[in-house]
C-alpha atoms as a PDB file:
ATOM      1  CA  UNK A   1      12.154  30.643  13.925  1.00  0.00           C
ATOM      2  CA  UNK A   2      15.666  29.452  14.144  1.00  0.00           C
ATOM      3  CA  UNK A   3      18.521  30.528  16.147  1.00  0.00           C
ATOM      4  CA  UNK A   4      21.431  31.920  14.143  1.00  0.00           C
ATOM      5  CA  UNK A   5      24.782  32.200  15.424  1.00  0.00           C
ATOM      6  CA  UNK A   6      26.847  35.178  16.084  1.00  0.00           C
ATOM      7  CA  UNK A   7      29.502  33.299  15.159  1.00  0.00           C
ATOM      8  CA  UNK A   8      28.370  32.923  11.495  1.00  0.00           C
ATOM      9  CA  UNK A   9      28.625  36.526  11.006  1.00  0.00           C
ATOM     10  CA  UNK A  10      31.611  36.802  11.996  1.00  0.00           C
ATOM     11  CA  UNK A  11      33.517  35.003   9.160  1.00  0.00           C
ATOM     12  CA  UNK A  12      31.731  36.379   6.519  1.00  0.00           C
ATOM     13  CA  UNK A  13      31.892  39.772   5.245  1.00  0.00           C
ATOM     14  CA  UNK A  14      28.671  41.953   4.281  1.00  0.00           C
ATOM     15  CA  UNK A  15      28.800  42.228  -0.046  1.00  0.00           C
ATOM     16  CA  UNK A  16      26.125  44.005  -2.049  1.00  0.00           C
ATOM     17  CA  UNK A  17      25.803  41.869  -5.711  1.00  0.00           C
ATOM     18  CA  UNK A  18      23.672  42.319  -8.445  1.00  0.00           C
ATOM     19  CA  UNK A  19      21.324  39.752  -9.248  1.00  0.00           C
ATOM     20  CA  UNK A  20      18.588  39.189 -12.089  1.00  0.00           C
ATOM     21  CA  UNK A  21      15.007  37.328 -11.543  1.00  0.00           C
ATOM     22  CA  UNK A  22      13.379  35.702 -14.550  1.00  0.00           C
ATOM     23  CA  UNK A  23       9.956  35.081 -12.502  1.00  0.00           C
ATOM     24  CA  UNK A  24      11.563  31.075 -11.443  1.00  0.00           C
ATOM     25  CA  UNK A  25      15.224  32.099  -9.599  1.00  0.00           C
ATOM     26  CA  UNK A  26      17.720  34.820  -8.479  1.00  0.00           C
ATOM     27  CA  UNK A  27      20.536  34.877 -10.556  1.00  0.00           C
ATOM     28  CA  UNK A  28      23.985  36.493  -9.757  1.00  0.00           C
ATOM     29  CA  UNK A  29      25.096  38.937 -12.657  1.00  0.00           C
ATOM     30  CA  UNK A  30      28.524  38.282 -11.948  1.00  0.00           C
ATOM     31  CA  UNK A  31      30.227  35.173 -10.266  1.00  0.00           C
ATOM     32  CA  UNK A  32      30.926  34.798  -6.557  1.00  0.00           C
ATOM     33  CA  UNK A  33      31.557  32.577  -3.368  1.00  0.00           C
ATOM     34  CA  UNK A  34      29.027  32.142  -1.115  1.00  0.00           C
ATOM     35  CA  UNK A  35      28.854  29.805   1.743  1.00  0.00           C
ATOM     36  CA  UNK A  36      26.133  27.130   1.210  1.00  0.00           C
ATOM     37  CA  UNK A  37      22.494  27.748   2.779  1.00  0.00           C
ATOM     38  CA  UNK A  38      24.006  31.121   3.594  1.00  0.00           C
ATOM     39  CA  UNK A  39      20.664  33.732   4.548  1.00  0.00           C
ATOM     40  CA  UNK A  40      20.524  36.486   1.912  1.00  0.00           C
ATOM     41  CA  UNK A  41      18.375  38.998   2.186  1.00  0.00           C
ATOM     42  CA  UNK A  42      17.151  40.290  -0.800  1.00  0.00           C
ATOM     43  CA  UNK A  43      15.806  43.744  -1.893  1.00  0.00           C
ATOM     44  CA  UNK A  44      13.434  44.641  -5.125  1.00  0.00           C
ATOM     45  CA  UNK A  45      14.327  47.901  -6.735  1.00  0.00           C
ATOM     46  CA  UNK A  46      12.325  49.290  -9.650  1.00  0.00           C
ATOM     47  CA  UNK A  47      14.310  48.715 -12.990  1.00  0.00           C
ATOM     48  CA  UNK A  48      14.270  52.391 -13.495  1.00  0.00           C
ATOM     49  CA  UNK A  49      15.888  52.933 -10.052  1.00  0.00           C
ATOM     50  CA  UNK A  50      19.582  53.547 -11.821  1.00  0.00           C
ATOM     51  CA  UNK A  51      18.160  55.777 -14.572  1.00  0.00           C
ATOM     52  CA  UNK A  52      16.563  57.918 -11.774  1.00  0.00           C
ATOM     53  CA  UNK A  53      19.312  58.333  -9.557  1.00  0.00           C
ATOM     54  CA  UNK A  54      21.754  58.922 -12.807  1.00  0.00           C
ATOM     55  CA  UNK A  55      19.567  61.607 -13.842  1.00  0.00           C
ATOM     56  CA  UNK A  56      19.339  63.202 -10.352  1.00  0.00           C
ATOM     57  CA  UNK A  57      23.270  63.502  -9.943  1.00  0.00           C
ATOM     58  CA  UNK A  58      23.509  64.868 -13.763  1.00  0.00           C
ATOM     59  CA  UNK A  59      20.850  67.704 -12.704  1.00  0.00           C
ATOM     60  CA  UNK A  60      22.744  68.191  -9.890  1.00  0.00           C
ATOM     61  CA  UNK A  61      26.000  68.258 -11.521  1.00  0.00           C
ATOM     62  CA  UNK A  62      24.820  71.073 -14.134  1.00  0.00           C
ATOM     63  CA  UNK A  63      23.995  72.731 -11.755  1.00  0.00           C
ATOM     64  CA  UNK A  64      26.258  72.958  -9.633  1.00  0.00           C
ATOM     65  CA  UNK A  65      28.978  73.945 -12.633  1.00  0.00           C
ATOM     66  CA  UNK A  66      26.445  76.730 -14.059  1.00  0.00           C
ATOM     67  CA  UNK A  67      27.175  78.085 -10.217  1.00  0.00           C
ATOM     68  CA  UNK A  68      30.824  77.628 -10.575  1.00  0.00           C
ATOM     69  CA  UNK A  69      30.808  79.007 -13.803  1.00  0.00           C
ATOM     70  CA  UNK A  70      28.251  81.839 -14.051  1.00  0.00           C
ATOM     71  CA  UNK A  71      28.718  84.727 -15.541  1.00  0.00           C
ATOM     72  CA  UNK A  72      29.553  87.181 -11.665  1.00  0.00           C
ATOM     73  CA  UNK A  73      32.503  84.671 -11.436  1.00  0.00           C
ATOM     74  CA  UNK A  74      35.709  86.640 -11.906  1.00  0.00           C
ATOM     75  CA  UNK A  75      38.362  85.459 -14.280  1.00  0.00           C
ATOM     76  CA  UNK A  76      41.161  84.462 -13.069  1.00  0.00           C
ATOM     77  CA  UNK A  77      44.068  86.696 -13.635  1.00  0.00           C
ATOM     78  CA  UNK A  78      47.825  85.663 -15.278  1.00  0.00           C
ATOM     79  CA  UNK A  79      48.863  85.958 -12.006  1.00  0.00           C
ATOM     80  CA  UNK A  80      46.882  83.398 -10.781  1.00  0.00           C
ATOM     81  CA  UNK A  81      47.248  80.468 -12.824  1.00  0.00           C
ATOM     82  CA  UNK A  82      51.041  80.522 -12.942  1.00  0.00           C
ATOM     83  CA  UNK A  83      52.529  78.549 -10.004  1.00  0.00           C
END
């Protein structure tokens, strides 16, 4: 195992980028800069991952505005909308 450097870490920023595999290489979806020979780690995520996690905040979103907006909510009066 080699040694790394504290040092290296130091100049260079943690990013997250989105990358593509075709079953051969990584490829970046979008360009960037980084140092050469530069460690990377790398983490697999289902391609449904994004659909899932979209359709967990909507459901939680409806819900949450069915609360706001149920039927025991009071209106708001004149009064109260008129600063």
């Amino acid at each position: 195992m080699t040694a790394i450097k504290h040092t290296e870490f130091e100049s260079m920023p943690a990013r997250r980028l989105r990358a593509s595999f075709d079953a051969a290489t990584i490829q970046l979806d979008e360009p960037n800069q980084l140092p050469r020979n530069a460690q990377r780690p790398v983490t697999v995520l289902p391609s449904s991952w994004l659909a899932v996690e979209r359709a967990e905040w909507a459901a939680l979103s409806a819900k949450e505005l069915a609360q706001a907006y149920d039927d025991h909510e009071p209106d708001d009066s004149e009064a109260d909308t008129q600063s």
